[in-house]
C-alpha atoms as a PDB file:
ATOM      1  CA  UNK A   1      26.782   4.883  -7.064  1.00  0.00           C
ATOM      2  CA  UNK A   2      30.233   3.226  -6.967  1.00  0.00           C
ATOM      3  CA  UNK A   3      32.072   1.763 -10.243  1.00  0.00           C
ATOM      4  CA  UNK A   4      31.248  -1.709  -9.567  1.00  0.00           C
ATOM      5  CA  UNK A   5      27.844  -1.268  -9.660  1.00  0.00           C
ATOM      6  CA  UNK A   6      27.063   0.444 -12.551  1.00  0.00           C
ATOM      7  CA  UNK A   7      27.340  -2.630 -15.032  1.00  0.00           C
ATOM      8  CA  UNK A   8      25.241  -4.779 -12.470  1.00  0.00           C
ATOM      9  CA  UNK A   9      22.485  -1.498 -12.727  1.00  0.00           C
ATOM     10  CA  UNK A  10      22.483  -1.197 -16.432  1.00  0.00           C
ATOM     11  CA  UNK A  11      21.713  -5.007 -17.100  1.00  0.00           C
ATOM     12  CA  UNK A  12      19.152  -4.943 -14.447  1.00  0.00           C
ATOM     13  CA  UNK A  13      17.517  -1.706 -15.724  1.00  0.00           C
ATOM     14  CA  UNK A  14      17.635  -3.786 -19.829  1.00  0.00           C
ATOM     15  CA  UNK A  15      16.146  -6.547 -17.949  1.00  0.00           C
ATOM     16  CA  UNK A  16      13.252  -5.033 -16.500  1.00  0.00           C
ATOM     17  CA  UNK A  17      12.514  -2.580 -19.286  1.00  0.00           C
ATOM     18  CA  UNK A  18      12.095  -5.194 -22.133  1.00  0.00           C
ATOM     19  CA  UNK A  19       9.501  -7.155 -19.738  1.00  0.00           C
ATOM     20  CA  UNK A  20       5.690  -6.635 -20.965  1.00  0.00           C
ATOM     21  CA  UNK A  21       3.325  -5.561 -17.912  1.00  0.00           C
ATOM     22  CA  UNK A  22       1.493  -8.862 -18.471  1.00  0.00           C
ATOM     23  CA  UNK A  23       4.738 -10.741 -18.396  1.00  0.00           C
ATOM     24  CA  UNK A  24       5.237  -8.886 -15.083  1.00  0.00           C
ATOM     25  CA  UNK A  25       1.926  -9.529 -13.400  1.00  0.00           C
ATOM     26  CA  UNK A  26       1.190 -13.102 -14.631  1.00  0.00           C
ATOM     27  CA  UNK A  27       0.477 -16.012 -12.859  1.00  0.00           C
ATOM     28  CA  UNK A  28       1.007 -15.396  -9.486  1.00  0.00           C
ATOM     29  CA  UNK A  29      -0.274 -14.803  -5.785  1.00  0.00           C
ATOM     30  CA  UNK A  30      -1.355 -11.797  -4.466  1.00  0.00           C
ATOM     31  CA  UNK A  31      -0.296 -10.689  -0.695  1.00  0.00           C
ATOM     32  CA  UNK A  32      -2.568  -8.757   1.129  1.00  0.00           C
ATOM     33  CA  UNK A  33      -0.293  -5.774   1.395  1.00  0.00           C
ATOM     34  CA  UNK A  34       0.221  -2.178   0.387  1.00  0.00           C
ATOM     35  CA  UNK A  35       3.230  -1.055  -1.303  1.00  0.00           C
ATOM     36  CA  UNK A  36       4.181   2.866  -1.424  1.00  0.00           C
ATOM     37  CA  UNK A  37       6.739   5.202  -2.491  1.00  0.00           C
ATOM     38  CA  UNK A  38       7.023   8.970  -3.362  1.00  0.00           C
ATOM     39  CA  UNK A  39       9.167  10.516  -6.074  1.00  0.00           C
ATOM     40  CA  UNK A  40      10.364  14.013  -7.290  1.00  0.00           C
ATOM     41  CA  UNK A  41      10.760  15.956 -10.933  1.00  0.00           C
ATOM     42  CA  UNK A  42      13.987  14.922 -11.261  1.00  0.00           C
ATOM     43  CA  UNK A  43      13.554  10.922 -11.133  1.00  0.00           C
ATOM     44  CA  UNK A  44      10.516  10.779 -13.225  1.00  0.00           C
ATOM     45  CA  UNK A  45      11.902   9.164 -15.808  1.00  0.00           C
ATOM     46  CA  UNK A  46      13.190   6.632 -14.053  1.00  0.00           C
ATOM     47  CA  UNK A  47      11.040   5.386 -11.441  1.00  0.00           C
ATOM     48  CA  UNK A  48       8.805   3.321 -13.916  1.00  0.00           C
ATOM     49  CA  UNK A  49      12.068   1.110 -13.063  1.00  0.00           C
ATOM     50  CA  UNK A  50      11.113   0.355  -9.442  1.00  0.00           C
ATOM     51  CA  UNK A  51       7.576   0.222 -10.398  1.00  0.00           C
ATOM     52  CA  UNK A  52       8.588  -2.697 -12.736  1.00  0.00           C
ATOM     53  CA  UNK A  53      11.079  -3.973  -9.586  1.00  0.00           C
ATOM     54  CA  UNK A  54       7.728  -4.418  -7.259  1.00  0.00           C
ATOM     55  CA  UNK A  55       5.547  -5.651 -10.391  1.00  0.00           C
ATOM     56  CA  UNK A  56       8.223  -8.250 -10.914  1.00  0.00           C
ATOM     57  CA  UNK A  57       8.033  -9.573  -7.220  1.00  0.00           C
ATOM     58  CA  UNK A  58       7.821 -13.555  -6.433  1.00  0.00           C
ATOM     59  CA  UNK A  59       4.144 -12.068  -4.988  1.00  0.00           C
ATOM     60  CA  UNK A  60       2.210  -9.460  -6.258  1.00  0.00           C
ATOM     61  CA  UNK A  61       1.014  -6.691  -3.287  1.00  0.00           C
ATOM     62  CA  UNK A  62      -2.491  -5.400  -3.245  1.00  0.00           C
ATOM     63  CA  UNK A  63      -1.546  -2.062  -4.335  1.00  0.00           C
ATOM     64  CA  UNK A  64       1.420  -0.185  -5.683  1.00  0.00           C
ATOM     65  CA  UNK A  65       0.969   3.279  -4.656  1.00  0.00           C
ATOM     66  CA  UNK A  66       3.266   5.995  -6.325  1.00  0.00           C
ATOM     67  CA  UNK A  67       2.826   9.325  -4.534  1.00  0.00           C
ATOM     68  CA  UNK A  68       3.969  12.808  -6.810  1.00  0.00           C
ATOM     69  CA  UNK A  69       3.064  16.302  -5.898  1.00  0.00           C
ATOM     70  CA  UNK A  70      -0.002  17.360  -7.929  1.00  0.00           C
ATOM     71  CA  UNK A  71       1.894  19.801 -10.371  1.00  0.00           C
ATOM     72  CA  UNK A  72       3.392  16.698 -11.909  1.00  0.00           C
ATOM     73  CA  UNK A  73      -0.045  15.589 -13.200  1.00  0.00           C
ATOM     74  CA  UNK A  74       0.609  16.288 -16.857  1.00  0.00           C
ATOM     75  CA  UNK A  75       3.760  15.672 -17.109  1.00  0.00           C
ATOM     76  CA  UNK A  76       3.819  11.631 -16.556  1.00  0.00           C
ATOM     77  CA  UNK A  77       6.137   9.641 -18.910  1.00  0.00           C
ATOM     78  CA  UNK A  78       4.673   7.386 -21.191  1.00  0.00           C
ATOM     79  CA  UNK A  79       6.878   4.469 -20.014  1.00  0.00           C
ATOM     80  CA  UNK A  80       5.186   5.348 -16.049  1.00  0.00           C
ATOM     81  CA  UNK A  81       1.529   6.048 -17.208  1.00  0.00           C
ATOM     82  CA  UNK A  82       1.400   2.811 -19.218  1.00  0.00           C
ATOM     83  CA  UNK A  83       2.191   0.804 -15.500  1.00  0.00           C
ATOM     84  CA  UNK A  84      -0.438   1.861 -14.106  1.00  0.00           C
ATOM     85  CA  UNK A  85      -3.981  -0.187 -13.693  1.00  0.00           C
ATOM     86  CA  UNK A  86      -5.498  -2.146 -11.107  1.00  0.00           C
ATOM     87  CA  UNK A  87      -2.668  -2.857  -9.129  1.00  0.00           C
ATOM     88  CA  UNK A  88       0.061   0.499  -9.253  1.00  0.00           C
ATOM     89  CA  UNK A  89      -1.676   3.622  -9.108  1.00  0.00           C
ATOM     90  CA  UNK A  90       0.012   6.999  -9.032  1.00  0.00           C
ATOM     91  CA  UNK A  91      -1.857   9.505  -6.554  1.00  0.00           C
ATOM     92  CA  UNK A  92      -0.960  13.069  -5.803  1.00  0.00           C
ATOM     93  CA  UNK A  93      -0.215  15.181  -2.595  1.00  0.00           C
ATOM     94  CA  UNK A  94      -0.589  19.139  -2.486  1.00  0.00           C
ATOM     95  CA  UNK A  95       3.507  18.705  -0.278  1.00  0.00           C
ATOM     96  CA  UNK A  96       6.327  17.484  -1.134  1.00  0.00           C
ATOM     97  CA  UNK A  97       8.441  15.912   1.365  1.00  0.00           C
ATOM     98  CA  UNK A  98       9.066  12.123   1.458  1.00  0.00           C
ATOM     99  CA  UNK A  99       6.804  11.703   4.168  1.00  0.00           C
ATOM    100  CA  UNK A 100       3.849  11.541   1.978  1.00  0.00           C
ATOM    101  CA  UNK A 101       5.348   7.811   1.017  1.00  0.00           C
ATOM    102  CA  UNK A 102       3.909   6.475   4.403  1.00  0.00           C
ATOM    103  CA  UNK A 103       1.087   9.360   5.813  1.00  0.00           C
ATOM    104  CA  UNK A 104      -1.346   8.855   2.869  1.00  0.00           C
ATOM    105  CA  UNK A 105      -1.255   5.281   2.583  1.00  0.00           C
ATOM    106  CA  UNK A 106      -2.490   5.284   6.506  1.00  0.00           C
ATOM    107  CA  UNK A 107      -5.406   7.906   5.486  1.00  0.00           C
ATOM    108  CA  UNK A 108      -6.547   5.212   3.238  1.00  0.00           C
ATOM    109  CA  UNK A 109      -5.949   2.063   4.620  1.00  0.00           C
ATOM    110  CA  UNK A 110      -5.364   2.517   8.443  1.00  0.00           C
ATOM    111  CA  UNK A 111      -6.180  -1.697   8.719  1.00  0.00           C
ATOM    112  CA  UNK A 112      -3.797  -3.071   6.620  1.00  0.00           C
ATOM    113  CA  UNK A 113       0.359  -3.580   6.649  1.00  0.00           C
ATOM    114  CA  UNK A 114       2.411  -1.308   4.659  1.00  0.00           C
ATOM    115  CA  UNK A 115       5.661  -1.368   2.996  1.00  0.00           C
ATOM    116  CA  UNK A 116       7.395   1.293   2.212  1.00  0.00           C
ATOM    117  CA  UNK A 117      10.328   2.122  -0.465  1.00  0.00           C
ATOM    118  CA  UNK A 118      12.344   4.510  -2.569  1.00  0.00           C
ATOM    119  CA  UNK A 119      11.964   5.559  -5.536  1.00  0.00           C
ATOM    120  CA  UNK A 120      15.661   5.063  -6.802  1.00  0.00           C
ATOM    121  CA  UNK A 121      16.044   1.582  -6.286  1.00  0.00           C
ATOM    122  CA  UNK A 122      15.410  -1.858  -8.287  1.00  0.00           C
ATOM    123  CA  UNK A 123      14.210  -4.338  -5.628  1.00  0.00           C
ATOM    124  CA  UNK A 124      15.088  -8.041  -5.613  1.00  0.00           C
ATOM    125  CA  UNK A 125      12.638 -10.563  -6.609  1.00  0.00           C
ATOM    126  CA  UNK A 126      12.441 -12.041  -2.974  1.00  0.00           C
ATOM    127  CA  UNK A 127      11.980  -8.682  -1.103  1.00  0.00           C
ATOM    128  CA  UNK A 128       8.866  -8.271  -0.723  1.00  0.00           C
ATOM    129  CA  UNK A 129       8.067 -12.472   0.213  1.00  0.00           C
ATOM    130  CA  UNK A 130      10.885 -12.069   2.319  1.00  0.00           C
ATOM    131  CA  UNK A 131       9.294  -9.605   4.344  1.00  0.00           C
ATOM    132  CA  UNK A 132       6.004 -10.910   4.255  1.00  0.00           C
ATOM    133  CA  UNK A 133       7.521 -14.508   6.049  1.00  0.00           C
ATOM    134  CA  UNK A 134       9.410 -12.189   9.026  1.00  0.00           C
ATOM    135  CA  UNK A 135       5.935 -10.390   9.640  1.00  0.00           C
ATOM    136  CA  UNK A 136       4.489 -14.120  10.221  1.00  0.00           C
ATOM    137  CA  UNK A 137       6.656 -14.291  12.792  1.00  0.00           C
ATOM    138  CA  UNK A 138       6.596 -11.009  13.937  1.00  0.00           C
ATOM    139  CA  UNK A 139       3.022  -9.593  13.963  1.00  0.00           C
ATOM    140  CA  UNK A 140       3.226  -6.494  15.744  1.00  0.00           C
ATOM    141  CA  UNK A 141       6.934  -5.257  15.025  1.00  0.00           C
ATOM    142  CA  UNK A 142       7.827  -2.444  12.569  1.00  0.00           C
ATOM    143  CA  UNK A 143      10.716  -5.184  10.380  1.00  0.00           C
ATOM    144  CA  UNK A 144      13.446  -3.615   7.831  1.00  0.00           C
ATOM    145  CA  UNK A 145      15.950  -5.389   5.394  1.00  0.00           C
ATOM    146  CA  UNK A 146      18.455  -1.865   6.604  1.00  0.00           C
ATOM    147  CA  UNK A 147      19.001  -0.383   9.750  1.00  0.00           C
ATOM    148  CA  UNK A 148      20.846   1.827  12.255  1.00  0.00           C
ATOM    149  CA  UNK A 149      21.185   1.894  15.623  1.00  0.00           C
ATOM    150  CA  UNK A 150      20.408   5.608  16.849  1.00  0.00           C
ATOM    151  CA  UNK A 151      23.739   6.079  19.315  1.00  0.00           C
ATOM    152  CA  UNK A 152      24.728   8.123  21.981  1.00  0.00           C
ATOM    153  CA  UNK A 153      27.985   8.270  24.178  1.00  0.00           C
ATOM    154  CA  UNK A 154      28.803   7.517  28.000  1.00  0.00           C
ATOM    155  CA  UNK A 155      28.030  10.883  28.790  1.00  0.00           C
ATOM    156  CA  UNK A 156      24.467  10.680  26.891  1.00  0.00           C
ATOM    157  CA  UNK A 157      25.159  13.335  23.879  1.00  0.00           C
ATOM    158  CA  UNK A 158      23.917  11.946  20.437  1.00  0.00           C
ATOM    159  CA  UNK A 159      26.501  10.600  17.954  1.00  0.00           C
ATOM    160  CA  UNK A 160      27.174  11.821  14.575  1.00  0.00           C
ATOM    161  CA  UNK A 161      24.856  10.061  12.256  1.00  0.00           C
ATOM    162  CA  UNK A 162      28.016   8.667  10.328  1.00  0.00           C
ATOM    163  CA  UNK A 163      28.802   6.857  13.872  1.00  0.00           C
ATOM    164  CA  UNK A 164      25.291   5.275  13.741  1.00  0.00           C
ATOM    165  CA  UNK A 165      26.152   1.351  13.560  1.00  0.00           C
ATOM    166  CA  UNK A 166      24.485   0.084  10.680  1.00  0.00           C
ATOM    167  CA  UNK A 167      22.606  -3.036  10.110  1.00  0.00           C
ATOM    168  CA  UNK A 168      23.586  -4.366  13.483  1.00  0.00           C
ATOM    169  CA  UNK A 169      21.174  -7.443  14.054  1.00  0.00           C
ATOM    170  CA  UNK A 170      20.723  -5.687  17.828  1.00  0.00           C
ATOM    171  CA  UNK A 171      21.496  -2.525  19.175  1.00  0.00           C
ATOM    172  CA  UNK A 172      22.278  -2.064  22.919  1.00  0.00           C
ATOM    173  CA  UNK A 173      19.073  -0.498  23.196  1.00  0.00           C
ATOM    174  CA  UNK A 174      16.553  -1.976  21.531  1.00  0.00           C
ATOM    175  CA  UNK A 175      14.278   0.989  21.135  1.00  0.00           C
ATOM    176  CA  UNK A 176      17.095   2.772  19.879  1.00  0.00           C
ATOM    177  CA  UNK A 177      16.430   0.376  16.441  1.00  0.00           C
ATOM    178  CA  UNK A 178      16.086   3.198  13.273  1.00  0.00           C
ATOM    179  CA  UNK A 179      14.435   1.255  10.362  1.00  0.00           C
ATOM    180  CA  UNK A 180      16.256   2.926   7.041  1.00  0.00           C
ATOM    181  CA  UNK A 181      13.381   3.555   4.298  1.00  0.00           C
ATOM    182  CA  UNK A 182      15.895   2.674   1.396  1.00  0.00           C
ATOM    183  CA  UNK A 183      15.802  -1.344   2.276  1.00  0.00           C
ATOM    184  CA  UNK A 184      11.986  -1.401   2.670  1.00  0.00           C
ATOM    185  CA  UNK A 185      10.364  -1.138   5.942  1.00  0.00           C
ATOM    186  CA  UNK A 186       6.616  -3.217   6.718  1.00  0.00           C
ATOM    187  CA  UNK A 187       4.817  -1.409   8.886  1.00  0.00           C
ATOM    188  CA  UNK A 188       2.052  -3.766  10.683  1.00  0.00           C
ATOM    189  CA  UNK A 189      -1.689  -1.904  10.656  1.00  0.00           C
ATOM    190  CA  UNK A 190      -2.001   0.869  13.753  1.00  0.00           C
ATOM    191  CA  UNK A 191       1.399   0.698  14.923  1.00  0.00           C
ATOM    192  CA  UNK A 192       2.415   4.588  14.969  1.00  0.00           C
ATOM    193  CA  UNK A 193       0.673   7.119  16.732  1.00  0.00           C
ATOM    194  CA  UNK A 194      -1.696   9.498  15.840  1.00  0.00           C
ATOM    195  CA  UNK A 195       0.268  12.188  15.353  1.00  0.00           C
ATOM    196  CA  UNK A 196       1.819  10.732  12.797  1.00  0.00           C
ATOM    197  CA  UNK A 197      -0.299  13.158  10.305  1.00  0.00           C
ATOM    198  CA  UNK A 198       0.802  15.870  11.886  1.00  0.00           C
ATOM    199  CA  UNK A 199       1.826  17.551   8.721  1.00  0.00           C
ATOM    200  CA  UNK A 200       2.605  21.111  10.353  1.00  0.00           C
ATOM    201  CA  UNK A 201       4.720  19.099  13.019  1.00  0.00           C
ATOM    202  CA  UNK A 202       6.785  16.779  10.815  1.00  0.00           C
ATOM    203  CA  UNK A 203       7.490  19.734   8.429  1.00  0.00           C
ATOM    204  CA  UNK A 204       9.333  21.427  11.369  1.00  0.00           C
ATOM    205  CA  UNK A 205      10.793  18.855  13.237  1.00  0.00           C
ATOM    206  CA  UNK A 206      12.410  16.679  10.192  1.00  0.00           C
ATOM    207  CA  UNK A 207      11.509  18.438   7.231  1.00  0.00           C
ATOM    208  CA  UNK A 208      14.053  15.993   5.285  1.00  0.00           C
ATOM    209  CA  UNK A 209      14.423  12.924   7.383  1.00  0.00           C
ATOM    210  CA  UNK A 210      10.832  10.815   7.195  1.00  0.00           C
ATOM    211  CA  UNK A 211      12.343   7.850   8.370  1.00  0.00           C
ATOM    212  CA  UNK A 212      13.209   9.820  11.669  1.00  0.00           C
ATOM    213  CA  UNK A 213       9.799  10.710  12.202  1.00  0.00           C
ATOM    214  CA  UNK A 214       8.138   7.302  11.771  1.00  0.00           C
ATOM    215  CA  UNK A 215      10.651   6.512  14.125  1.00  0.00           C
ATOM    216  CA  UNK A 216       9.323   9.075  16.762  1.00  0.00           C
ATOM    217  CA  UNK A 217       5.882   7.794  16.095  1.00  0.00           C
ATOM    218  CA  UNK A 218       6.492   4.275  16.663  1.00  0.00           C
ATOM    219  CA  UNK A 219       8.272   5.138  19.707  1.00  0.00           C
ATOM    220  CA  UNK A 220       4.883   7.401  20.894  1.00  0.00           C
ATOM    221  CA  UNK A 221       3.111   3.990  20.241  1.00  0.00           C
ATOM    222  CA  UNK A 222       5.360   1.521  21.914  1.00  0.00           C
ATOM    223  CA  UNK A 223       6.110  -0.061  19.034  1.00  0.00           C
ATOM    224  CA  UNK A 224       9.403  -1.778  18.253  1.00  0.00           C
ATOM    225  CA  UNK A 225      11.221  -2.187  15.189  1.00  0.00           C
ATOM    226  CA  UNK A 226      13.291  -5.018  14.390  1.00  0.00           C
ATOM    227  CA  UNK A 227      15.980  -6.188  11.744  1.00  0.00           C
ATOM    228  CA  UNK A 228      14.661  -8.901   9.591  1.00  0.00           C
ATOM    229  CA  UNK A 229      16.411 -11.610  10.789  1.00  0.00           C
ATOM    230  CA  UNK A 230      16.728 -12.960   6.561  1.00  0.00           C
ATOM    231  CA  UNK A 231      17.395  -9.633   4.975  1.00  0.00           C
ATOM    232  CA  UNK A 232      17.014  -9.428   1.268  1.00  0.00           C
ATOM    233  CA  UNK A 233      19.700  -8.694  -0.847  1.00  0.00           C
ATOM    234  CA  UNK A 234      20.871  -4.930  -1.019  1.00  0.00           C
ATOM    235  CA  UNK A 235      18.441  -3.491  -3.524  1.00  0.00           C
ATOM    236  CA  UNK A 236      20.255  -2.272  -6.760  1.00  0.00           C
ATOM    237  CA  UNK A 237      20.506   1.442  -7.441  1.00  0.00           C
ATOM    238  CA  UNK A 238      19.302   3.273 -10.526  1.00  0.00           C
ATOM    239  CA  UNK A 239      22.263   4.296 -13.163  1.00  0.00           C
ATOM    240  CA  UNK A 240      21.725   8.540 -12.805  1.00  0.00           C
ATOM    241  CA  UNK A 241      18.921   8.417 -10.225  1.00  0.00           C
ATOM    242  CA  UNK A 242      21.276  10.650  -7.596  1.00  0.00           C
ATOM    243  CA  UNK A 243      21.134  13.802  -9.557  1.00  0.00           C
ATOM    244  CA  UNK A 244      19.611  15.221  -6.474  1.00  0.00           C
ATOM    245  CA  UNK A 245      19.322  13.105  -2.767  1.00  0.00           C
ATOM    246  CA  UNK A 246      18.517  13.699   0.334  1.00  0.00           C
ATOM    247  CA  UNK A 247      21.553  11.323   1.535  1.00  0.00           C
ATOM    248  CA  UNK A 248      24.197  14.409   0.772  1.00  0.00           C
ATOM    249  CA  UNK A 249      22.660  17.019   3.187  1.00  0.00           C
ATOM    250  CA  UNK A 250      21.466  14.528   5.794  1.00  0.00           C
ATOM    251  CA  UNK A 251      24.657  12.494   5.955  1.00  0.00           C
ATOM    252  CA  UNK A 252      27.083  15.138   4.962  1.00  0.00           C
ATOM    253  CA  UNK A 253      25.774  17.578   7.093  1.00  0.00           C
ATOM    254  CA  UNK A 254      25.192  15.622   9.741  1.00  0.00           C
ATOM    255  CA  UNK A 255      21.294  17.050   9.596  1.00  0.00           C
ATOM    256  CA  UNK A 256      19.736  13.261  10.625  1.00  0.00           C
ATOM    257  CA  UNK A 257      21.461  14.411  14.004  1.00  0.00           C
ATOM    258  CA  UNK A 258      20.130  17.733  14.267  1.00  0.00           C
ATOM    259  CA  UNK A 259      16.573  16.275  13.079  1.00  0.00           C
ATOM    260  CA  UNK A 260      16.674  13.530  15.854  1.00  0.00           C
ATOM    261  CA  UNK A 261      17.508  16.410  18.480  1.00  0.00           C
ATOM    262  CA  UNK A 262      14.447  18.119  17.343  1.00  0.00           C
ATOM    263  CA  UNK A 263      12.315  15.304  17.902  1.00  0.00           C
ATOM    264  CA  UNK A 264      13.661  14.356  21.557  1.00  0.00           C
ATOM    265  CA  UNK A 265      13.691  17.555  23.094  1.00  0.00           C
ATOM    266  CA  UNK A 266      10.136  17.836  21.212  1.00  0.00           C
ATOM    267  CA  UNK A 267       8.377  14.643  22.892  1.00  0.00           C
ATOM    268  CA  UNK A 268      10.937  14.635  25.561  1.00  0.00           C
ATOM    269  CA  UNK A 269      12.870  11.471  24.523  1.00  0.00           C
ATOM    270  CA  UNK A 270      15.774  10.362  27.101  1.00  0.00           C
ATOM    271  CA  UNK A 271      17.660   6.892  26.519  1.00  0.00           C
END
């Protein structure tokens, strides 16, 4: 997290907190969507804050869904447990990767559009209606408030991840579009393929990049994925939430690269 933003963090982390569940919930409409995320040990005791971020919404979804590995089950904060109810539900997987955020919502609810999320963030009032309006206009598109555009050079090798343009309204390619799960990505019902449950599979081919995979899976389908053309605000991260992220091994060490190799020579991708 840089300087600036830890005041801007810490106020919005107050704000939230001192805000009843009722106060949260009341007195507004509910969107026919899913919302789902999946956390780890070490942010437990903080993700009750983007619980509260998607309570607090201009529109409440369906469902909150917060997905933990099953040896977590006793060991819930007070400040999480006392969230849940009709509307956020925590649910647990017997894996751990970040996957999970986006495979078990399908299981249950292959019919309806889901939005995914992380679990370190505190998300604008407006994302979620934001998103909702784009997929009005945009049905059958995979939409994202962040993305990158999956690059290659003249001689067709892949690009370092770091030389991945970012939240370019169009990439050359279009298919080449990489929705990045941090913003929020809707996912419209039966838009990735089948093998998107492929548990075996995505555990060997991007064991740490989800986002990567859904990407593969949309691409199997023929899906495209799209900028939202009235992004929501950046989301604002959690004050101590990066004790332990993905983002340093997959950016660092360039492993969103080697994970997107995996997949093309896998399905036999060529751009």
């Amino acid at each position: 997290m840089k300087v600036k933003e830890i005041p801007v963090s810490l106020y919005n982390q107050v704000k939230l907190s001192g805000q009843s569940l009722k106060q949260l919930i009341s007195n507004k409409e509910e969107a026919v969507v899913v919302v789902s995320l999946a956390s780890i040990p070490s942010r437990l005791d903080i993700v009750h804050l983007t619980i509260r971020s998607i309570l607090n919404q201009s529109v409440l979804p369906e469902h909150i869904f917060l997905w933990l590995h099953e040896d977590l089950k006793n060991k819930i904060p007070k400040k999480l447990s006392a969230l849940e109810g009709e509307i956020f539900q925590i649910r647990y997987t017997d894996y751990y990767s970040s996957h999970r955020k986006l495979v078990e919502p399908l299981k249950l609810f292959p019919h309806k559009t889901i939005i995914t999320c992380d679990d370190d963030m505190m998300y604008r009032k407006d994302w979620l209606s934001n998103l909702i309006v784009e997929q009005k206009n945009n049905p059958n598109q995979i939409i994202a408030n962040q993305v990158r555009c999956i690059s290659y050079d003249d001689s067709g090798t892949l690009l370092p991840y770091k030389e991945w343009k970012s939240n370019t309204e169009k990439c050359e390619n279009p298919k080449l579009t990489l929705p990045i799960g941090a913003g929020g990505t809707l996912y419209p019902p039966n838009c990735l393929h089948e093998q998107v449950f492929n548990q075996e599979l995505f555990l060997q081919l991007t064991p740490k990049a989800d986002d990567l995979w859904f990407k593969a899976m949309s691409l199997l389908k023929g899906t495209t994925s799209i900028m939202s053309s009235n992004p929501t605000k950046e989301p604002i991260p959690i004050w101590g939430s990066q004790k332990v992220s993905l983002k340093k091994g997959n950016i660092g060490m360039d492993k969103n690269r080697v994970q997107w190799l995996a997949l093309s020579e896998h399905f036999n991708f060529k751009f």
